[in-house]
C-alpha atoms as a PDB file:
ATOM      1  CA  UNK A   1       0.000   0.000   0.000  1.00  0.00           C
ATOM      2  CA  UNK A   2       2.932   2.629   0.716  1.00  0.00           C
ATOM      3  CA  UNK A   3       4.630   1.990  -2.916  1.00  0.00           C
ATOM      4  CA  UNK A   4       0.808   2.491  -4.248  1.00  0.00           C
ATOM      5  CA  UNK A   5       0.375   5.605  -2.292  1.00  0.00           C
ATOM      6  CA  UNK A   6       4.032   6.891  -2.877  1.00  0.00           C
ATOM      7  CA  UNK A   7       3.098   6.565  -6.779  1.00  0.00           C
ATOM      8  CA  UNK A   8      -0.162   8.224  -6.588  1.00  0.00           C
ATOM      9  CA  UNK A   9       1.745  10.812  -4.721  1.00  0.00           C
ATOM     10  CA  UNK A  10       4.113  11.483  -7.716  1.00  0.00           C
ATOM     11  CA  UNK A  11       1.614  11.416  -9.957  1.00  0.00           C
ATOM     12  CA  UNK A  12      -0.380  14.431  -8.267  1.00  0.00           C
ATOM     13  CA  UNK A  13       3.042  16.304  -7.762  1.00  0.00           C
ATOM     14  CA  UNK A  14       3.993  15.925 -11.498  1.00  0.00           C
ATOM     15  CA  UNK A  15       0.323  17.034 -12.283  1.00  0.00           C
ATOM     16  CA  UNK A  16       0.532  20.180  -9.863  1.00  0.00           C
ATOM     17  CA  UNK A  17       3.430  21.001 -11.222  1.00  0.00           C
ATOM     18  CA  UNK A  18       2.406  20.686 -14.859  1.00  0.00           C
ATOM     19  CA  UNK A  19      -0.200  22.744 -14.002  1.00  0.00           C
ATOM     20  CA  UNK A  20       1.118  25.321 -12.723  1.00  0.00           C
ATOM     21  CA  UNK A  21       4.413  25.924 -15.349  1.00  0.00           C
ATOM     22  CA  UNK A  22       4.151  28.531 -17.926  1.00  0.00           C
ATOM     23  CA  UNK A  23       3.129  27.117 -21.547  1.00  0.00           C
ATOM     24  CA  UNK A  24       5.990  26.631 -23.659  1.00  0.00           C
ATOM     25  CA  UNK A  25       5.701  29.353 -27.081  1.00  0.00           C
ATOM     26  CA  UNK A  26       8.172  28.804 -30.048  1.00  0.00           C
ATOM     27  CA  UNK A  27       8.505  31.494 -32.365  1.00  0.00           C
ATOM     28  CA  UNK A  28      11.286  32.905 -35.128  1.00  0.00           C
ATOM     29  CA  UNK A  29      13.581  36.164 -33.869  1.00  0.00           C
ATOM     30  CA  UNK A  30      13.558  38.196 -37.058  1.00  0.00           C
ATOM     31  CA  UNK A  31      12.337  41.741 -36.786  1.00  0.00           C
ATOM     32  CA  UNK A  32       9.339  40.531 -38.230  1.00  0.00           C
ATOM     33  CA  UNK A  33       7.850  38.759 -35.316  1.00  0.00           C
ATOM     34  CA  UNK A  34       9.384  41.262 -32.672  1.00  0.00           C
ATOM     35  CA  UNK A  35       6.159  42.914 -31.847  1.00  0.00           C
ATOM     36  CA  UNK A  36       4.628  40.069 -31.157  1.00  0.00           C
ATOM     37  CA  UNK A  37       7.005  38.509 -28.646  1.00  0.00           C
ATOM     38  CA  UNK A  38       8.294  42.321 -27.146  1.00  0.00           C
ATOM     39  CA  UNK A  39       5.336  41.860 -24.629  1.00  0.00           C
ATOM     40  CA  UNK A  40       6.133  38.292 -23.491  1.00  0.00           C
ATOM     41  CA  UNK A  41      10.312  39.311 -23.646  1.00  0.00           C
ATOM     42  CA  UNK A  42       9.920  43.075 -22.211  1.00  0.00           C
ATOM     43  CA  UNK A  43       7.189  43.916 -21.118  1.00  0.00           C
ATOM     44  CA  UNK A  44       3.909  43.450 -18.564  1.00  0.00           C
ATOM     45  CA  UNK A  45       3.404  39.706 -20.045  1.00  0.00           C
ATOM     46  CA  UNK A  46       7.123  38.365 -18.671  1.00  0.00           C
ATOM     47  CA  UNK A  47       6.438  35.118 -17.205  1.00  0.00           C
ATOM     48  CA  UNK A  48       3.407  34.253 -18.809  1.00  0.00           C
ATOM     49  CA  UNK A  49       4.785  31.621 -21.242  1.00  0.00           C
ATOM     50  CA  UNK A  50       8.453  30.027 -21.786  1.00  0.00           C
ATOM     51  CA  UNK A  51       9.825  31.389 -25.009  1.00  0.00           C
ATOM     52  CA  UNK A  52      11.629  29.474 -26.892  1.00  0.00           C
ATOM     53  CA  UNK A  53      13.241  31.576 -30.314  1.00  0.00           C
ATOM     54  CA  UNK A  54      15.123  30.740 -33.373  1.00  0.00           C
ATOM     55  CA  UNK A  55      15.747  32.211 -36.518  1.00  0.00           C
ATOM     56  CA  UNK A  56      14.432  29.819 -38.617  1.00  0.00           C
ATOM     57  CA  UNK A  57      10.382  29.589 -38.897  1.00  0.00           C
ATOM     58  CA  UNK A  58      10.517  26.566 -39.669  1.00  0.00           C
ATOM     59  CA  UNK A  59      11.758  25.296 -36.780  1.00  0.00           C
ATOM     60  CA  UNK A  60       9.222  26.774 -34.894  1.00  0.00           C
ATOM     61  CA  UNK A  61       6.629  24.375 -36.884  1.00  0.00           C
ATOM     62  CA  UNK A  62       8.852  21.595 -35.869  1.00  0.00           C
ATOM     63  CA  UNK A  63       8.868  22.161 -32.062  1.00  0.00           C
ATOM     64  CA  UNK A  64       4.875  22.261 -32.523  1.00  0.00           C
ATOM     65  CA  UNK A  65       4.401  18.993 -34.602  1.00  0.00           C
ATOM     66  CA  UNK A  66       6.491  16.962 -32.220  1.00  0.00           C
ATOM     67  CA  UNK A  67       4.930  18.503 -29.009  1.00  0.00           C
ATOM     68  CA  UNK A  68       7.925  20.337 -27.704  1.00  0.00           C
ATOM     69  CA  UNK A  69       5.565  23.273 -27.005  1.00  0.00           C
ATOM     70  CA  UNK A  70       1.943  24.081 -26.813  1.00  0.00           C
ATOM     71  CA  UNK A  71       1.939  27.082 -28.998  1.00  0.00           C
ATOM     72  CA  UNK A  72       4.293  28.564 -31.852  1.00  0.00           C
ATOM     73  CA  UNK A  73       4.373  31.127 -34.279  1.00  0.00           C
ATOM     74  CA  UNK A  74       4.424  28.984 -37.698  1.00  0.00           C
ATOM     75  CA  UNK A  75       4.322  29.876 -41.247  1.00  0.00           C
ATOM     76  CA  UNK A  76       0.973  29.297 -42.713  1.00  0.00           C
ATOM     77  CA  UNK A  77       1.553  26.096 -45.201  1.00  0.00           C
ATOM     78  CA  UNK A  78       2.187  24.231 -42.357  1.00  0.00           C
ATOM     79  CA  UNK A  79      -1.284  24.501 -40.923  1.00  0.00           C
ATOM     80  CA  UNK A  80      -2.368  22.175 -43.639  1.00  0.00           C
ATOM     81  CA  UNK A  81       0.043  19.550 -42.982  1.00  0.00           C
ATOM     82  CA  UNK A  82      -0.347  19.668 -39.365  1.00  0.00           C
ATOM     83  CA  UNK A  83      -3.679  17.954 -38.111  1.00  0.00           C
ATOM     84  CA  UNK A  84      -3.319  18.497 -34.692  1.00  0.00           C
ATOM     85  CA  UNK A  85      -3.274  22.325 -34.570  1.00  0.00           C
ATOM     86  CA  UNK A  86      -5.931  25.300 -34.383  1.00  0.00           C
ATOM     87  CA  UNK A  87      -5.266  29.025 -35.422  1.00  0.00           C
ATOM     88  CA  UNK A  88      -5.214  31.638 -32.842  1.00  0.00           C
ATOM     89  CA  UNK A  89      -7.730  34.272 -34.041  1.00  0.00           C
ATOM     90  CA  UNK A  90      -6.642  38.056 -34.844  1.00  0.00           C
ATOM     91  CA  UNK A  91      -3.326  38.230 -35.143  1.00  0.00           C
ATOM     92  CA  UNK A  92      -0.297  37.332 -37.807  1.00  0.00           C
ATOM     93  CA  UNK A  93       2.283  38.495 -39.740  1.00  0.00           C
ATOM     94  CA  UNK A  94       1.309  39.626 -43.172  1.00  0.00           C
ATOM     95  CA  UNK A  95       1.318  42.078 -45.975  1.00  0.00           C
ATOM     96  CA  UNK A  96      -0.898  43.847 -47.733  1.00  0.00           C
ATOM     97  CA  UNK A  97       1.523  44.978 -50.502  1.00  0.00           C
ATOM     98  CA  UNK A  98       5.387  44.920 -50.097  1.00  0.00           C
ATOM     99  CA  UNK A  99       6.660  42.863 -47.130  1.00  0.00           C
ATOM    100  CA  UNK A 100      10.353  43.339 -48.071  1.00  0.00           C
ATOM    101  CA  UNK A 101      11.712  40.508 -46.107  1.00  0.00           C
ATOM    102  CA  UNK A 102      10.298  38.157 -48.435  1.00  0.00           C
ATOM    103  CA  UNK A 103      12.172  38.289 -51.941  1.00  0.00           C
ATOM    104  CA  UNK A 104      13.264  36.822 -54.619  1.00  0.00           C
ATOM    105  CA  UNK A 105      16.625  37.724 -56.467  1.00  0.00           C
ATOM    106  CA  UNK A 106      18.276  37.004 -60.150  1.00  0.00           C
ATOM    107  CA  UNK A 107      20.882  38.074 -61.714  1.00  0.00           C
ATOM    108  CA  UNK A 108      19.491  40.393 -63.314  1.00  0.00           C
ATOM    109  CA  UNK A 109      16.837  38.224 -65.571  1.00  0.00           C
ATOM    110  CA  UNK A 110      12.571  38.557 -65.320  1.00  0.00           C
ATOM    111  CA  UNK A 111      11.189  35.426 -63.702  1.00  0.00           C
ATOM    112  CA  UNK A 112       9.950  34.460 -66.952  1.00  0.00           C
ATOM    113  CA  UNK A 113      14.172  33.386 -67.902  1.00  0.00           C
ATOM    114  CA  UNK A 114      14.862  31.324 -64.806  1.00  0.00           C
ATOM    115  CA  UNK A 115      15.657  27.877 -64.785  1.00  0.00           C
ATOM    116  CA  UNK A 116      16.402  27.291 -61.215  1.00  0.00           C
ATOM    117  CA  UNK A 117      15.412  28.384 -57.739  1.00  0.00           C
ATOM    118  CA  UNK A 118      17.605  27.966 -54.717  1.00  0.00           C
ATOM    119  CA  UNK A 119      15.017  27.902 -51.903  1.00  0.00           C
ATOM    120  CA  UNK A 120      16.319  29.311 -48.424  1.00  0.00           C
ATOM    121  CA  UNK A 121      16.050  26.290 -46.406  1.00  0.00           C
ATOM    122  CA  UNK A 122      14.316  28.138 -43.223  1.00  0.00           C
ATOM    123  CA  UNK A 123      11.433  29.300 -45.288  1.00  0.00           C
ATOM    124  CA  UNK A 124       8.123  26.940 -45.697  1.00  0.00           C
ATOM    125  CA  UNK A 125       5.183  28.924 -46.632  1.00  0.00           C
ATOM    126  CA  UNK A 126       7.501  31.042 -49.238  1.00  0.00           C
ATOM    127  CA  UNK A 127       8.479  28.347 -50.777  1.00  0.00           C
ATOM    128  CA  UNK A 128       5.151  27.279 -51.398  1.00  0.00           C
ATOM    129  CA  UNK A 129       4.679  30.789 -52.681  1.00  0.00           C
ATOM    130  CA  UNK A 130       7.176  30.604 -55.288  1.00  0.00           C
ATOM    131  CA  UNK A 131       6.188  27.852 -56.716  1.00  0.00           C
ATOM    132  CA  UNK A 132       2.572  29.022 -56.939  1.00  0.00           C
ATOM    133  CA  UNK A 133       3.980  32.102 -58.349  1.00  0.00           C
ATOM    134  CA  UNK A 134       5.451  30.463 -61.234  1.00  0.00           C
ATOM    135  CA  UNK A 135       3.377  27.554 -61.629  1.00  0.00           C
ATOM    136  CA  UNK A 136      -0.011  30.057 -61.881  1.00  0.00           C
ATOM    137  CA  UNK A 137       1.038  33.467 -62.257  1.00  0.00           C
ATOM    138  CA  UNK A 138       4.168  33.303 -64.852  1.00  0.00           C
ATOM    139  CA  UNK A 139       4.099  30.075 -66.679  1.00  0.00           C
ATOM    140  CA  UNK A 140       7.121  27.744 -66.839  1.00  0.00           C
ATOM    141  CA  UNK A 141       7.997  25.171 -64.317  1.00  0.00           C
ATOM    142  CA  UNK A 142      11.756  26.096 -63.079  1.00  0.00           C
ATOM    143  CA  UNK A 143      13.408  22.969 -60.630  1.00  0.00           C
ATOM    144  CA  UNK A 144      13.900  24.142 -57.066  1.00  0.00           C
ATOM    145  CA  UNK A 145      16.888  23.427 -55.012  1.00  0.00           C
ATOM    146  CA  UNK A 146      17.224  23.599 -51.155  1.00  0.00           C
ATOM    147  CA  UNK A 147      20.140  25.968 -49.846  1.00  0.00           C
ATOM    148  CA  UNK A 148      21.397  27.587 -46.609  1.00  0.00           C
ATOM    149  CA  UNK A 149      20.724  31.253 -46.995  1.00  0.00           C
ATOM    150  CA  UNK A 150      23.674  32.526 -48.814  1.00  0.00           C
ATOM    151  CA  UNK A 151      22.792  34.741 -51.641  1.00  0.00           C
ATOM    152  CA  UNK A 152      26.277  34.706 -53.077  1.00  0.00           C
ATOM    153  CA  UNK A 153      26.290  30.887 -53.265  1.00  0.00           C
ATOM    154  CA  UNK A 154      22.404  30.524 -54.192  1.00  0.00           C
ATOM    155  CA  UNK A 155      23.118  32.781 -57.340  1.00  0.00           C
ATOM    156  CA  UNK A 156      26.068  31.111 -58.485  1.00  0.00           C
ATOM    157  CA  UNK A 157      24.650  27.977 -58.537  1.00  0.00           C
ATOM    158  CA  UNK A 158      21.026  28.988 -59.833  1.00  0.00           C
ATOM    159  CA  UNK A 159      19.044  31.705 -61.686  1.00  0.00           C
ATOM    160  CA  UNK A 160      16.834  33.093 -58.618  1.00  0.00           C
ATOM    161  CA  UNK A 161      17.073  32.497 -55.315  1.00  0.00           C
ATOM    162  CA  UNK A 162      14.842  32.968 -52.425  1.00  0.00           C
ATOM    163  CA  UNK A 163      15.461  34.608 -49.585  1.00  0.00           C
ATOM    164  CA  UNK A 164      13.356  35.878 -46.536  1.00  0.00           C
ATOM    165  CA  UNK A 165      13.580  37.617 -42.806  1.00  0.00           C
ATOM    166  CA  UNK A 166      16.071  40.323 -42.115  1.00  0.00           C
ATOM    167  CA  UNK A 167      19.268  38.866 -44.091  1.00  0.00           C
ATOM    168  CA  UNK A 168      15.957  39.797 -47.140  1.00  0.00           C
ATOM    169  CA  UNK A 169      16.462  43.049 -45.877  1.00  0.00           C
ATOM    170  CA  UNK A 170      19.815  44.298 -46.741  1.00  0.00           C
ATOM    171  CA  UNK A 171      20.290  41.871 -49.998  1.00  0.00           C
ATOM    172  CA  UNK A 172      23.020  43.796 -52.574  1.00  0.00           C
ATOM    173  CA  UNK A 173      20.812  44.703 -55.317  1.00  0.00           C
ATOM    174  CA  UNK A 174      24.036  46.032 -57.937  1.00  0.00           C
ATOM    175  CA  UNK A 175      23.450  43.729 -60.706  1.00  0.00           C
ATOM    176  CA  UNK A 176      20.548  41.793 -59.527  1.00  0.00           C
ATOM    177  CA  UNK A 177      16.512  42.175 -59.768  1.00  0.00           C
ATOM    178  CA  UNK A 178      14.648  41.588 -56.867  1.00  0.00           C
ATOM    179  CA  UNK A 179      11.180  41.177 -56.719  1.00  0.00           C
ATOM    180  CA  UNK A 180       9.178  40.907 -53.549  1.00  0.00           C
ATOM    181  CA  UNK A 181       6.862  38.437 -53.501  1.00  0.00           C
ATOM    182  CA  UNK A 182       4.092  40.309 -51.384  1.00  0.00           C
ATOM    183  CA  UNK A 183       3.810  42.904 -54.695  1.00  0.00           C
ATOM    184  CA  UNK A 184       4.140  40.106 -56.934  1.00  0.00           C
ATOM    185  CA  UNK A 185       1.152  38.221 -55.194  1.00  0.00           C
ATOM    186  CA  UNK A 186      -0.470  41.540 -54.842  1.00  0.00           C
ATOM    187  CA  UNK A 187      -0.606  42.453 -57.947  1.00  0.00           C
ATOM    188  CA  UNK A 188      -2.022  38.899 -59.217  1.00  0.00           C
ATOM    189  CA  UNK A 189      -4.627  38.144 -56.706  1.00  0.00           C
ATOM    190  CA  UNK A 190      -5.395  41.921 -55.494  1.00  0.00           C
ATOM    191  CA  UNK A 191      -5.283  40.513 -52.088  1.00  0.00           C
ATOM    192  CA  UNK A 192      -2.408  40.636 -48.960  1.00  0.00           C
ATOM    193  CA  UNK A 193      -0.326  37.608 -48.031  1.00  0.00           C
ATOM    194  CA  UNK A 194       0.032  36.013 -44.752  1.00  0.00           C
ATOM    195  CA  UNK A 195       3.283  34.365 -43.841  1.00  0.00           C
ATOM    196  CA  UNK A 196       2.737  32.819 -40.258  1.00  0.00           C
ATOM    197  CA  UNK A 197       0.343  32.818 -37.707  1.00  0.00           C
ATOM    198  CA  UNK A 198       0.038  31.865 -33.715  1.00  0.00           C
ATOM    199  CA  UNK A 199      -0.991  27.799 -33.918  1.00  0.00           C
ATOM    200  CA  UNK A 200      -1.809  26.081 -30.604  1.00  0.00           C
ATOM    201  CA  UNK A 201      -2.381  22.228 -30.427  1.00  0.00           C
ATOM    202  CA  UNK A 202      -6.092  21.066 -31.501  1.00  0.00           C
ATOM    203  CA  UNK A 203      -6.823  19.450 -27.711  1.00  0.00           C
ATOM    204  CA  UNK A 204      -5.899  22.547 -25.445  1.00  0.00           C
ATOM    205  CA  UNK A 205      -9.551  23.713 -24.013  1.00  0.00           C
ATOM    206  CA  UNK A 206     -10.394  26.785 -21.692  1.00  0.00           C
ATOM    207  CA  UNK A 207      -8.865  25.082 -18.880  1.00  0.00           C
ATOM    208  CA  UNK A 208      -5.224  24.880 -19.737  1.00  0.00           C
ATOM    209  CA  UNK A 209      -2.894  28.155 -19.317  1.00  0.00           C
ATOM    210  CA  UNK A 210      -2.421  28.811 -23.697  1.00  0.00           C
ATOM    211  CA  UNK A 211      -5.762  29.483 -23.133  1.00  0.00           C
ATOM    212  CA  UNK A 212      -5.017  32.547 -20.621  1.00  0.00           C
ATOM    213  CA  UNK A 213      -2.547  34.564 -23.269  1.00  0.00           C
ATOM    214  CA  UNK A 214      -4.241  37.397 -24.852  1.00  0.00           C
ATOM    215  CA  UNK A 215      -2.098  37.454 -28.231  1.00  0.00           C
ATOM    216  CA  UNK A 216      -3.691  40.149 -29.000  1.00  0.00           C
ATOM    217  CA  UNK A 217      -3.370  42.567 -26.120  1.00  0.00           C
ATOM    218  CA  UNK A 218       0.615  41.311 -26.560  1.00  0.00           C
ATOM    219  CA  UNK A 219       0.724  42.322 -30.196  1.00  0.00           C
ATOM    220  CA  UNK A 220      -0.778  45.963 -29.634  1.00  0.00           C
ATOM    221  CA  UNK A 221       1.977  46.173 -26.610  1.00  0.00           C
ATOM    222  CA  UNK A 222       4.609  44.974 -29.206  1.00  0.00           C
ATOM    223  CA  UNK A 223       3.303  47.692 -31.156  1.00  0.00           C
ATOM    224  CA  UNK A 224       3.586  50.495 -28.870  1.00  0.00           C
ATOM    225  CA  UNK A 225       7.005  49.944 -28.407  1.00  0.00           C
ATOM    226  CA  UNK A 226       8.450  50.014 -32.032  1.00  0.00           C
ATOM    227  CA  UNK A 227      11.168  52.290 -30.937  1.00  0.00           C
ATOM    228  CA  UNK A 228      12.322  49.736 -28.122  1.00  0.00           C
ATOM    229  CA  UNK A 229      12.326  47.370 -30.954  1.00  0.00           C
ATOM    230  CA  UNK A 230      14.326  49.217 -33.843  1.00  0.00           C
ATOM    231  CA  UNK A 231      16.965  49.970 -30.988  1.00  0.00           C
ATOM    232  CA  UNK A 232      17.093  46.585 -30.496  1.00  0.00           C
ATOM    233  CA  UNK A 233      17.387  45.532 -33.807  1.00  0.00           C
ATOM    234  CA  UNK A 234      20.219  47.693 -35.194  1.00  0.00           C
ATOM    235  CA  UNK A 235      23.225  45.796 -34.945  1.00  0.00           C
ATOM    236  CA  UNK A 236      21.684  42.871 -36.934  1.00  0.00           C
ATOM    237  CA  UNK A 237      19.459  44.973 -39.418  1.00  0.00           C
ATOM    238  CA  UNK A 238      21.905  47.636 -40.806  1.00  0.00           C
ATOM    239  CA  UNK A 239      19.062  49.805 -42.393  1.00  0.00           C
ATOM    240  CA  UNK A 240      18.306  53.693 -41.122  1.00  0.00           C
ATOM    241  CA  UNK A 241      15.782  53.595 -38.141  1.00  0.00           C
ATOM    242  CA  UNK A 242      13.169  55.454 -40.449  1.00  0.00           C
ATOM    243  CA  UNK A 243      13.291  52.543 -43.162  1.00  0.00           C
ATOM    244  CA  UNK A 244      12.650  49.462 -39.791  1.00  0.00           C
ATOM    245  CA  UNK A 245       9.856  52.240 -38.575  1.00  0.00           C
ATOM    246  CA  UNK A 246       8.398  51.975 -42.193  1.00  0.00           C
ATOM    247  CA  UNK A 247       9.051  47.953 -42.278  1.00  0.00           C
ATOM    248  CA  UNK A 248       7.092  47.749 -39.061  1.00  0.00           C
ATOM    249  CA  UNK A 249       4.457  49.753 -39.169  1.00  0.00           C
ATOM    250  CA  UNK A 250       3.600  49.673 -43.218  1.00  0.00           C
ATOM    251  CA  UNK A 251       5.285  46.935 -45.128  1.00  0.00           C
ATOM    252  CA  UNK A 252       4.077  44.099 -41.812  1.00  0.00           C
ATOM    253  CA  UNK A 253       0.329  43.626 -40.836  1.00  0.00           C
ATOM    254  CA  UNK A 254      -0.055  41.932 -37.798  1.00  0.00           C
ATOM    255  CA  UNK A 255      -3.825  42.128 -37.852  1.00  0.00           C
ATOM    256  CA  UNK A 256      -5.701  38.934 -39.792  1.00  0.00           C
ATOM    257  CA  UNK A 257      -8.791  40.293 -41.289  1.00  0.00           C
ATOM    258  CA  UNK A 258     -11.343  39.643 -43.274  1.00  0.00           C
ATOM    259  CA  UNK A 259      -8.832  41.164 -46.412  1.00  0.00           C
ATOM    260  CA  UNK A 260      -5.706  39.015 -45.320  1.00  0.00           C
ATOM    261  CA  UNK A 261      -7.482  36.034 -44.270  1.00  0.00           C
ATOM    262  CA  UNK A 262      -9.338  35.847 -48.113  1.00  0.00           C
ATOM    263  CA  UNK A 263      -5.227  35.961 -49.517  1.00  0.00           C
ATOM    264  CA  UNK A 264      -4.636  33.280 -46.708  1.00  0.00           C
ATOM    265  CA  UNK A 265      -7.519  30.971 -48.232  1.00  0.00           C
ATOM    266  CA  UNK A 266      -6.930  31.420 -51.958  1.00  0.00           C
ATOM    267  CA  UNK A 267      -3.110  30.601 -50.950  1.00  0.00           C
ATOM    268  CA  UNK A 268      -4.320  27.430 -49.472  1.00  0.00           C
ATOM    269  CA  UNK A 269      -6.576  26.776 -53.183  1.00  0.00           C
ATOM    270  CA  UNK A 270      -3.843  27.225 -55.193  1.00  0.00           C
ATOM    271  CA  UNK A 271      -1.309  25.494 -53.041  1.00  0.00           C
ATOM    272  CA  UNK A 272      -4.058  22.279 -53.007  1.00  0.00           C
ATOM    273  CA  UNK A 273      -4.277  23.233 -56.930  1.00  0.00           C
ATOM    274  CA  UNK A 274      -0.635  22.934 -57.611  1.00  0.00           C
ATOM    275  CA  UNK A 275      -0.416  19.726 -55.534  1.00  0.00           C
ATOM    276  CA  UNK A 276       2.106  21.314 -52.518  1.00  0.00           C
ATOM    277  CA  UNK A 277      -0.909  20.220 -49.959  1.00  0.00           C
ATOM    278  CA  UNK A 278      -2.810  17.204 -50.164  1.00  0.00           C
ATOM    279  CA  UNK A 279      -6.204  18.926 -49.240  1.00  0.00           C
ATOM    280  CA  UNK A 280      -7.511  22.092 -48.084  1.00  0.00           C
ATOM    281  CA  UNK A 281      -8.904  21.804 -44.317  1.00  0.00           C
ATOM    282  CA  UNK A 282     -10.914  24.310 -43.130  1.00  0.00           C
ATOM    283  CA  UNK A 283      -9.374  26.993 -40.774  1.00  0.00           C
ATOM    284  CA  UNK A 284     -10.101  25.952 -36.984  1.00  0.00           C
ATOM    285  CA  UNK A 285     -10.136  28.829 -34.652  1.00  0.00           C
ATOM    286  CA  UNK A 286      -8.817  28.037 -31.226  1.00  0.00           C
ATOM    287  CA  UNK A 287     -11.108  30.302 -28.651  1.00  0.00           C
END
């Protein structure tokens, strides 16, 4: 009876103690996603979740899938190859016209001449772009080659490569084209690209802590405190601090409306169309 009641013991201390831990969050450092984690980082929601950060998004979609955390901020093509997730409603990071952080560069050449596509390995739901890009919007059917994010490399090797987040940013442009692929979807589709949104795990409820995190109210903090952020930024985005305010407050959205959430749909149609996704699931809203 003691062993019995010294394991039913652990068990309620493990579940206490679950309980009461902050939710593990995964989401990418670029500038891009800095308002949205400032709050949980800097400001009055410190302690309210474990954040875990990397520079790649797509890592972030990784930690998710194999249950490393409860929550993560993952770009969008993996919501349809995830079952086991539900969107957190409100907030993302989009564009409604010219992102800049999202790009892709030749040598020079319209996207109708290339051949080849290195594809920065950290990106998901641009990838998926690009291909939808060519496949729908400018005919021909370049290959596509994975690569570490090295434009120097990527362009000797290939016609175009893709880039995205902040090394996007500052890309040398003597000699090359780059087109960014917010306009370029913009100006096929009249609609604004989403790139990645807050996904939580499909069997949270009201009763665990994810549940407690206003996303929101830590995105308008975020917000607020763009000058905080650019400061902080600097060193790693070499760009005057009128240029980030501009990047953060008019080439990002970080509100999913109606207008953003119709460019999110369609991207899911024509990513289903072009066979990148097997099917198109409807979005589930976690609440």
């Amino acid at each position: 009876m003691c062993v019995v009641a010294l394991a039913s013991f652990v068990m309620e201390s493990k579940t206490r103690l679950e309980a009461c831990r902050a939710p593990r969050v995964a989401a990418s450092s670029y500038l891009n996603t800095a308002p949205l984690i400032w709050s949980f980082q800097h400001g009055t929601r410190q302690g309210e979740i474990e954040l875990l950060t990397d520079r790649a998004p797509a890592r972030s979609a990784e930690q998710l899938k194999n249950k490393a955390v409860e929550a993560a901020l993952v770009p969008v093509i993996e919501y349809q190859r995830m079952p086991d997730v539900r969107i957190v409603p409100g907030v993302c990071v989009g564009s409604r016209r010219r992102v800049r952080s999202v790009v892709l560069v030749t040598n020079g050449m319209e996207l109708s001449e290339v051949k080849t596509v290195a594809l920065d390995v950290s990106s998901r739901t641009s990838a998926a772009l690009v291909q939808i890009i060519f496949r729908e919007f400018i005919g021909g059917a370049p290959l596509y080659f994975p690569f570490a994010p090295d434009i120097k490399a990527m362009l000797k090797a290939h016609d175009a490569a893709l880039l995205i987040g902040d090394p996007a940013m500052t890309v040398e442009r003597e000699g090359r084209r780059v087109f960014d692929l917010a306009t370029v979807w913009r100006e096929h589709t009249g609609l604004g690209f989403v790139f990645a949104v807050w996904m939580v795990e499909a069997h949270l409820t009201n009763d665990d802590l994810i549940s407690r995190v206003d996303w929101q109210l830590a995105r308008d903090e975020g917000l607020r405190h763009t000058e905080d952020i650019i400061t902080a930024y600097e060193p790693d985005v070499p760009l005057p601090r009128d240029e980030l305010r501009t990047y953060l407050r008019d080439n990002i959205c970080y509100d999913l409306d109606d207008e953003l959430r119709a460019g999110l749909e369609l991207f899911y149609r024509l990513a289903h169309k072009h066979e990148l996704i097997p099917r198109v699931r409807p979005l589930e809203i976690f609440k």
